[in-house]
Protein backbone atom coordinates (compact mmCIF):
# COMPACT_ATOMS: atom_id res chain seq x y z
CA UNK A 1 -16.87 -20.40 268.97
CA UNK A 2 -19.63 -17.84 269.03
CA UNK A 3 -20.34 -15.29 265.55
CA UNK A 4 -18.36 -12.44 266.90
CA UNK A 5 -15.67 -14.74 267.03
CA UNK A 6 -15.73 -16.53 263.85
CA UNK A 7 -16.19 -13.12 262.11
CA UNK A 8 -13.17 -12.02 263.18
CA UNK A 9 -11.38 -15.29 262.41
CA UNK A 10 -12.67 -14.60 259.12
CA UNK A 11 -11.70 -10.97 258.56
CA UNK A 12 -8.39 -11.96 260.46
CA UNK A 13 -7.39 -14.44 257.49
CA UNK A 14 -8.42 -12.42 254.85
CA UNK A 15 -6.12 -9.34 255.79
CA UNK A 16 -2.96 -11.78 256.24
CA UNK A 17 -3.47 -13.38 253.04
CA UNK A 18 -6.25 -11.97 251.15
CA UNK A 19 -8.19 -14.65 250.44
CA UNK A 20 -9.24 -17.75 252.21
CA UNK A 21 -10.52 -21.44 251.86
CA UNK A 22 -13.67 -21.66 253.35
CA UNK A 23 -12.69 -25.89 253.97
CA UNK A 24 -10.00 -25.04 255.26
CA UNK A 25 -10.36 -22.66 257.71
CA UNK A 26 -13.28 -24.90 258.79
CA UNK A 27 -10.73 -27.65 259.89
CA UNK A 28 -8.54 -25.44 261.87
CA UNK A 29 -11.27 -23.50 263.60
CA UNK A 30 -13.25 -26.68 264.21
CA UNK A 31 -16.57 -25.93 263.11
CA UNK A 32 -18.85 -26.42 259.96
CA UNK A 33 -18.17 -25.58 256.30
CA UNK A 34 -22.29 -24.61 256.49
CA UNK A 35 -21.75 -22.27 259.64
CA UNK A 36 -18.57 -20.68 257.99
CA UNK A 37 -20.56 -20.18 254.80
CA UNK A 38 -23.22 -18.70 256.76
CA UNK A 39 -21.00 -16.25 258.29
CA UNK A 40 -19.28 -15.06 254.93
CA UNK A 41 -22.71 -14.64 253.28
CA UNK A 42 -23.57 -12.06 256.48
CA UNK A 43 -20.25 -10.13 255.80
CA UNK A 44 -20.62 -9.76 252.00
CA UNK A 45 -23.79 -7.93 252.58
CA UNK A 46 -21.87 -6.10 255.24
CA UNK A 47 -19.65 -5.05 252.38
CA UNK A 48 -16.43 -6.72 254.14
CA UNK A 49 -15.78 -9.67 252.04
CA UNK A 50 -16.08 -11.13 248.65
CA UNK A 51 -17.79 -14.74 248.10
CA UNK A 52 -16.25 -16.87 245.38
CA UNK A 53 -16.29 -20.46 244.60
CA UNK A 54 -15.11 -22.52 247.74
CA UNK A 55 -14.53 -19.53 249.89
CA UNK A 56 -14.03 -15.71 249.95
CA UNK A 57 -11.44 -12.99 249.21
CA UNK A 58 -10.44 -9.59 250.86
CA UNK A 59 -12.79 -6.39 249.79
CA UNK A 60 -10.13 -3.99 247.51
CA UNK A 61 -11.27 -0.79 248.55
CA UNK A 62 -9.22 2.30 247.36
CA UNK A 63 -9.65 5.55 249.04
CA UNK A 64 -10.61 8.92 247.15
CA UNK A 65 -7.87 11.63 247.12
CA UNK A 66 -7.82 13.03 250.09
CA UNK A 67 -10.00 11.02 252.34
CA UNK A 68 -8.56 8.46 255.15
CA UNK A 69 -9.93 4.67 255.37
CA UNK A 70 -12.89 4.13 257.48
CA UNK A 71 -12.30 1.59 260.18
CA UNK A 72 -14.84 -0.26 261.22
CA UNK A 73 -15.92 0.19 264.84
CA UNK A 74 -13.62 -1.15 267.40
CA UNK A 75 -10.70 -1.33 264.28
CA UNK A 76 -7.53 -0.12 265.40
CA UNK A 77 -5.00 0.46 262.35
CA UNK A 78 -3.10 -2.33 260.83
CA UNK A 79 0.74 -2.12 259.98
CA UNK A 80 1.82 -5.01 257.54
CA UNK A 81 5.34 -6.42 257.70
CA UNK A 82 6.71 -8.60 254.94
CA UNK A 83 9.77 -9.60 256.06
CA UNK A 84 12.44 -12.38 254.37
CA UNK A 85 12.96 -14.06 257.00
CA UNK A 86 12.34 -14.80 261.03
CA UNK A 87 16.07 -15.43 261.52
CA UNK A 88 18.17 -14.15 264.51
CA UNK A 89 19.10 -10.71 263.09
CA UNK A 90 15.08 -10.21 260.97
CA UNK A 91 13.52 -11.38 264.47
CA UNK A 92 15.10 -8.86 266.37
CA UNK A 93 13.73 -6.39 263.91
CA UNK A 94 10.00 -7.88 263.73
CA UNK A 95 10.10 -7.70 267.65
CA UNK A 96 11.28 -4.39 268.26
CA UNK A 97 8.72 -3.28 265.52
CA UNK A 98 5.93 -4.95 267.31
CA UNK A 99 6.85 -3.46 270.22
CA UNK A 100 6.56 0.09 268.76
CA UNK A 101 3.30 -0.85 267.03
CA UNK A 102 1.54 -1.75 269.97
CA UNK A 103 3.11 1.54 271.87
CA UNK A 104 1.55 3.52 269.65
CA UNK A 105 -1.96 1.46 269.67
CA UNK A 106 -1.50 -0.38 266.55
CA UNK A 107 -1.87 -3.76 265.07
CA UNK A 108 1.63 -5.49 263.41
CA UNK A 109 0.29 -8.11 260.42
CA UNK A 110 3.26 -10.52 259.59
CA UNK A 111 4.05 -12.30 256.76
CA UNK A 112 7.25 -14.21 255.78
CA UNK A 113 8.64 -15.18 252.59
CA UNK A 114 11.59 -17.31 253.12
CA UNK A 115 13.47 -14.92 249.82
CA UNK A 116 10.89 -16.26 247.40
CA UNK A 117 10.01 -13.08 244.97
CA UNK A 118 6.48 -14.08 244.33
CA UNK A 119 5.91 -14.46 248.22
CA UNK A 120 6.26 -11.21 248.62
CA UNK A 121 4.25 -9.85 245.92
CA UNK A 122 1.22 -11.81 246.99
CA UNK A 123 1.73 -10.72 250.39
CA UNK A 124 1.86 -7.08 249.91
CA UNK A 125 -1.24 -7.27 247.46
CA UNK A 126 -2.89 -9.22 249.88
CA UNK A 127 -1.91 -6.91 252.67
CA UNK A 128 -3.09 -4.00 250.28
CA UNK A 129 -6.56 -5.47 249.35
CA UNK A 130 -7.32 -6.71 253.35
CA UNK A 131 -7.12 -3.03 253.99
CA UNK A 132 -3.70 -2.63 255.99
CA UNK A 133 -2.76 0.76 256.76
CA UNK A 134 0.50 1.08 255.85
CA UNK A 135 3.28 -1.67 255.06
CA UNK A 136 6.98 -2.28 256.02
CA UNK A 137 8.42 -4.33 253.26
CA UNK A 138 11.77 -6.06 253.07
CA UNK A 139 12.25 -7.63 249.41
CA UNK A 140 14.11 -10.51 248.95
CA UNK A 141 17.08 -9.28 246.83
CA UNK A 142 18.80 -6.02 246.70
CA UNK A 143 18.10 -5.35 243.30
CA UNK A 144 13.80 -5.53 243.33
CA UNK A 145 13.03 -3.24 239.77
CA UNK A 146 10.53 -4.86 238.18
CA UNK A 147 7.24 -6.23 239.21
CA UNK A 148 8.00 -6.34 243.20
CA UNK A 149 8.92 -2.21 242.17
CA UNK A 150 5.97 -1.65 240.16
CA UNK A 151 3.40 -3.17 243.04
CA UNK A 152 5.68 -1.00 245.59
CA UNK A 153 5.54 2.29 243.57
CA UNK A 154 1.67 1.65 242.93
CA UNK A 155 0.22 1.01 246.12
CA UNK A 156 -2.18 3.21 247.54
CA UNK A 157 -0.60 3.15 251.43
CA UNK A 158 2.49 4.25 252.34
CA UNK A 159 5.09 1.98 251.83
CA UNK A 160 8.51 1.91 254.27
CA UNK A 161 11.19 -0.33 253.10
CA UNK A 162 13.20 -1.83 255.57
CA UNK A 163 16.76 -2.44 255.00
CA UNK A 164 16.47 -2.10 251.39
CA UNK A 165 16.47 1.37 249.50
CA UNK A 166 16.43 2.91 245.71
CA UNK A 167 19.78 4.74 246.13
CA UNK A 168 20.28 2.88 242.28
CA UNK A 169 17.15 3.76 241.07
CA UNK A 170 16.55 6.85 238.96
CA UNK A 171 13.25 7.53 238.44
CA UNK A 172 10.05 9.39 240.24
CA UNK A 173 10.63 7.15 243.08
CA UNK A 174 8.34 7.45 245.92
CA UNK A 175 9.02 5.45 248.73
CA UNK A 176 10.78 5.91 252.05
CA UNK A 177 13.34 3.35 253.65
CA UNK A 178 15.02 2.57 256.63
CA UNK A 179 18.76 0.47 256.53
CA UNK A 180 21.56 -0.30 258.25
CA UNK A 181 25.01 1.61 257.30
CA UNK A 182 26.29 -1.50 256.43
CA UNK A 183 29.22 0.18 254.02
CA UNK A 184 30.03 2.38 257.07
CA UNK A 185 29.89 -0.95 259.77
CA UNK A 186 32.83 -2.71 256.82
CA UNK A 187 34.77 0.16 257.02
CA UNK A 188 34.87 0.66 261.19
CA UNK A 189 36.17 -2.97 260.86
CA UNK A 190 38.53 -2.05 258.78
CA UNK A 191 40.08 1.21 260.50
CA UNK A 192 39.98 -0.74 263.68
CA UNK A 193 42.03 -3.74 262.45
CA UNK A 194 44.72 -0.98 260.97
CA UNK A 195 44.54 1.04 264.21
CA UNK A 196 45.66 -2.03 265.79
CA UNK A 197 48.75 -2.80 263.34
CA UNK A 198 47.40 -5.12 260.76
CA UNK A 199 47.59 -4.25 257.27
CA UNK A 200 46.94 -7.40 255.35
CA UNK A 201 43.22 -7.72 255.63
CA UNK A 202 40.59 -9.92 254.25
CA UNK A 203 37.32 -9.91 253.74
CA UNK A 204 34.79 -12.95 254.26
CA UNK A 205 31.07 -12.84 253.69
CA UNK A 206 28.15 -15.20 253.60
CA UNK A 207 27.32 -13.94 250.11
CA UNK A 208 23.87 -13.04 251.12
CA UNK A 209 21.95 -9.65 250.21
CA UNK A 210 24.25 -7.72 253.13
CA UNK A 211 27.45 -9.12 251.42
CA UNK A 212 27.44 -6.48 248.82
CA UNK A 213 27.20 -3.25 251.32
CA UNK A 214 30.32 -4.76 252.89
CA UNK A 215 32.47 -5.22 250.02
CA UNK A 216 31.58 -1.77 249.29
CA UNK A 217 32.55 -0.29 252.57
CA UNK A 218 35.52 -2.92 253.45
CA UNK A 219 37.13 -1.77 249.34
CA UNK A 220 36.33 2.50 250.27
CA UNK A 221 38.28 1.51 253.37
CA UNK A 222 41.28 -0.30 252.06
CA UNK A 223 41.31 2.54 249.21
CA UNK A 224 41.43 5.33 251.86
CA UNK A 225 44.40 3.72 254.10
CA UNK A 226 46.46 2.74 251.21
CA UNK A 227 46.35 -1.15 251.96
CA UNK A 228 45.76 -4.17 249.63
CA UNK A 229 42.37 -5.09 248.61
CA UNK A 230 41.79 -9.30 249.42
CA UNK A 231 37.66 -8.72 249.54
CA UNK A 232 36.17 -12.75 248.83
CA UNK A 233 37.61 -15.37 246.55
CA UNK A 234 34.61 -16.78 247.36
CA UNK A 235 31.69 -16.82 249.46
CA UNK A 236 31.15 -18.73 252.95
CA UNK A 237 28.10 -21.36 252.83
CA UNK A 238 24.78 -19.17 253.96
CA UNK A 239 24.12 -21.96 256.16
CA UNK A 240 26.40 -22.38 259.49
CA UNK A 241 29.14 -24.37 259.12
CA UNK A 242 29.06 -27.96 260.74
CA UNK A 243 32.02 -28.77 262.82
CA UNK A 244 32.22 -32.92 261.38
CA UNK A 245 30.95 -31.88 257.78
CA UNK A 246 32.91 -28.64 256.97
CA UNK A 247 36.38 -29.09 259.31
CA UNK A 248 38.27 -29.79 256.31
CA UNK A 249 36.67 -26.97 254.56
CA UNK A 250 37.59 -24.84 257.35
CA UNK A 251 41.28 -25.61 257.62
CA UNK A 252 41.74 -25.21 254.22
CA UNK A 253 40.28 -21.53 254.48
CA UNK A 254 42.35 -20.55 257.66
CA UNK A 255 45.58 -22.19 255.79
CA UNK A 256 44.71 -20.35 252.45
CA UNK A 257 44.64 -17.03 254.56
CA UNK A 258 48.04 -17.72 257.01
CA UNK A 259 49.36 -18.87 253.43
CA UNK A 260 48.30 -15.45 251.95
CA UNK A 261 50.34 -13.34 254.70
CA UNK A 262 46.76 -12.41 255.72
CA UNK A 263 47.18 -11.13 259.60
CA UNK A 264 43.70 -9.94 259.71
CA UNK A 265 39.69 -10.90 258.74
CA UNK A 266 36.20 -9.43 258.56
CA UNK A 267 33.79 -12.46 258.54
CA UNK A 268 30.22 -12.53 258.14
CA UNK A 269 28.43 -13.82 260.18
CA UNK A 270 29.37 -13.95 263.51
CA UNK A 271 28.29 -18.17 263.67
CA UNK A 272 31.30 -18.17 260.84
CA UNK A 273 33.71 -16.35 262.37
CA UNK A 274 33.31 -18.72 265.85
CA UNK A 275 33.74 -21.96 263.46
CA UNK A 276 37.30 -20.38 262.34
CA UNK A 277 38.13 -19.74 265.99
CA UNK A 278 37.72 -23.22 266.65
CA UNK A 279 40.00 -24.49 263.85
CA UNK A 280 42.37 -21.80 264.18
CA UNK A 281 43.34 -23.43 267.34
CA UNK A 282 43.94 -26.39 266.57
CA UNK A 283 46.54 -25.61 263.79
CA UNK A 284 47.96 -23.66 266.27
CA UNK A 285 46.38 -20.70 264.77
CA UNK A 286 47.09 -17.83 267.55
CA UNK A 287 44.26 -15.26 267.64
CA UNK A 288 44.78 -13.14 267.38
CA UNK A 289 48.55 -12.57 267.35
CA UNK A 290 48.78 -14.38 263.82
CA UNK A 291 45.31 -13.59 262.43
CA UNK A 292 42.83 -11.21 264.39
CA UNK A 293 39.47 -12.03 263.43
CA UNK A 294 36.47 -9.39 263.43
CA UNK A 295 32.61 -10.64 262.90
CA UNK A 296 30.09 -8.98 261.15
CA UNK A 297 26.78 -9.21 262.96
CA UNK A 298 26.97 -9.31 267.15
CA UNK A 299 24.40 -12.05 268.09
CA UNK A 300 26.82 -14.31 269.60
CA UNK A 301 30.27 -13.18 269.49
CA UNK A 302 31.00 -12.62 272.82
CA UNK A 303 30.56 -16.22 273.58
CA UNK A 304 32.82 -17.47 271.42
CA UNK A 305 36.13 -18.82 273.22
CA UNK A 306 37.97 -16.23 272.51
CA UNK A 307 35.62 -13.25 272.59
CA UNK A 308 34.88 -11.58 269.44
CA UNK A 309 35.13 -8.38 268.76
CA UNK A 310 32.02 -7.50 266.42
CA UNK A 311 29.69 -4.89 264.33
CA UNK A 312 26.42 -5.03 265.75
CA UNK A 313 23.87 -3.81 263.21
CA UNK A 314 21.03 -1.50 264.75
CA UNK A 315 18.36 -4.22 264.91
CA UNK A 316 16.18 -2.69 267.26
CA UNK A 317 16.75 0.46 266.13
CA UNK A 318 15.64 -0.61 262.36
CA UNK A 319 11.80 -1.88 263.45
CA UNK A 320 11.46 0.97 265.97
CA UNK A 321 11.97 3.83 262.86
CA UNK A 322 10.25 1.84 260.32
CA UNK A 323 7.36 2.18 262.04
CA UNK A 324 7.39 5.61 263.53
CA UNK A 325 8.18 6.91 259.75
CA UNK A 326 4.97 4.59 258.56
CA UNK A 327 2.70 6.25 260.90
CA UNK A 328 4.26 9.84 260.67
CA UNK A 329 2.87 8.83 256.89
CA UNK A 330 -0.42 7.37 257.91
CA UNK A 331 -1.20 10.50 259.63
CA UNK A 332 -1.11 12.47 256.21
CA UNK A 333 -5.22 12.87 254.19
CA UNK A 334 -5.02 10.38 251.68
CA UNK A 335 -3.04 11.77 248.56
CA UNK A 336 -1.14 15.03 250.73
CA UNK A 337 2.46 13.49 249.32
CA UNK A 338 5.21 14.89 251.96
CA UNK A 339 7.12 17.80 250.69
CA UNK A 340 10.71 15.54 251.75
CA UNK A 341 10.69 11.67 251.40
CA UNK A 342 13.01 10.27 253.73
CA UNK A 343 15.80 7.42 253.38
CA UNK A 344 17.30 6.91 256.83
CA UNK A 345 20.47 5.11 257.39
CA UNK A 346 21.44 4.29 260.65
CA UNK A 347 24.91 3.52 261.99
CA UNK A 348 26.50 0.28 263.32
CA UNK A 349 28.45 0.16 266.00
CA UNK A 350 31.80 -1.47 267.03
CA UNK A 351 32.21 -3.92 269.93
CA UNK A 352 35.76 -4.30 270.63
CA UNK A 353 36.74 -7.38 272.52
CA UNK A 354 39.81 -10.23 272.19
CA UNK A 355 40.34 -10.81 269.10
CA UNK A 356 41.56 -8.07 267.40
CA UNK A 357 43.32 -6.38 270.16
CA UNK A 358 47.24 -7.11 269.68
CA UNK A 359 49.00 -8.03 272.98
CA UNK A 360 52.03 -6.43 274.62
CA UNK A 361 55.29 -8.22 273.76
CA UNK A 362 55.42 -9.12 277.43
């Protein structure tokens, strides 16, 4: 590995996690502690990096009011993403996001932190103080006042949350966020399933940080068409339900609901709703005559035995704006504060398909 290379290894680490091992890094690049040392000591005096003990951290360097960051030449603008997860529905986002970055000639930095608070707030500081451009930033909970806020509110690039917003917070907010409708994507499920004749409905979630939107949107709906309100006893496991492990489980749920008078459900997600298919019919559980089932998310309904109908959350959608609205706010000087911030909520849509569609007597 020649200098040029190694530099950029370097730099490369630093602006993912702001500071770096010099041991370490040695190992995985497979060459000397002495060489890497060597190289560090050449980009301090460049101004790019900060020796300490054992190995070196990102240069903080805040820009003057007004003035725009000063790549270095050959730079090209960096976008960092710190996203919760790389799950099915978060992956979808990251890639449509990357895709956009790199339309538009930029760099996409990720990090992931697996719903751990403190993950995230060393990743956007470390984002911050590698010199990223501009960040899309996902916290892990709903709720984020506090510190995760206070780094947010503070930081000297623009800052576009994704699937998050401050609609509860009151307060010179500042910050600019892109979501899913998820309160409107409960209630189409809802004003389908009563379109179609069922007025008993339930709702089912996973009990993640989505859950709440839906209970919001599934109780607006029930409210608005006069029917009973049967949103979670409790929540579904997070993790997908097991077939061997969780059949019992399962039953129980789909006899609970029969039990109930229930004739129709909203589950989230989609994996949960397939597991009750598959039990349904062996109790002799008709779908979707004596319970029509809807999921909540879209990523594999359709292959589900008997096809699901399904809200598919705007996934691509979601990474494509989040990062069209950061650079529409990288473009600004330094300091020139738009005279509108923007929270953008985009719509879900419906797929119907088998199971919620009532057949003809005949």
């Amino acid at each position: 590995m020649i200098k040029p290379q190694r530099e950029d290894a370097l730099l490369k680490e630093l602006q993912l996690r702001g500071s770096l091992v010099v041991t370490d890094l040695a190992e995985r690049l497979g060459v000397s502690v002495v060489t890497l040392r060597r190289d560090l000591a050449g980009l301090e005096r460049r101004g790019l990096v900060r020796r300490v003990h054992g190995g070196a951290t990102a240069v903080v360097r805040r820009p003057e009011p007004g003035a725009r960051r000063v790549a270095r030449p050959g730079e090209v603008p960096t976008i960092g993403m710190v996203a919760p997860t790389t799950g099915n529905y978060y992956a979808t986002i990251i890639r449509s996001a990357k895709r956009a970055a790199q339309a538009n000639g930029v760099r996409l930095v990720l990090g992931v932190t697996n719903y751990i608070a403190p993950d995230e707030r060393r990743f956007v500081a470390g984002m911050i103080a590698a010199g990223a451009d501009g960040l899309l930033v996902t916290p892990s909970r709903v709720d984020f006042s506090g510190p995760t806020l206070d780094l947010l509110l503070e930081s000297p690039v623009p800052i576009v949350l994704v699937e998050r917003s401050l609609d509860q917070y009151v307060g010179p907010a500042r910050l600019e966020s892109v979501r899913s409708d998820h309160e409107f994507g409960a209630e189409l499920c809802v004003h389908h399933l009563a379109d179609q004749g069922y007025d008993r409905i339930a709702l089912l979630t996973a009990g993640n940080p989505t859950s709440p939107r839906l209970v919001a949107g599934y109780r607006k709906a029930v409210a608005e068409l006069g029917l009973g309100d049967h949103t979670p006893r409790r929540d579904l496991p997070e993790e997908a339900w097991v077939a061997e492990e969780r059949r019992g489980e399962i039953r129980a749920l789909l006899e609970e609901l029969v039990a109930d008078g229930i004739t129709a459900v909203v589950v989230q997600p989609d994996a949960h709703a397939m597991a009750l298919v598959q039990e349904a019919k062996e109790l002799g559980i008709r779908i979707p005559d004596d319970l029509a089932i809807v999921a909540y998310d879209d990523q594999f309904s359709e292959l589900s035995e008997i096809p699901l109908t399904a809200v598919s959350p705007p996934a691509e959608a979601l990474g494509r704006t989040a990062i069209e609205l950061c650079l529409d706010r990288m473009r600004r000087p330094v300091g020139d504060a738009p005279d509108a911030m923007q929270q953008v909520r985009i719509m879900p849509t419906l797929n119907v398909r088998a199971s919620s569609v009532r057949r003809s007597a005949g």
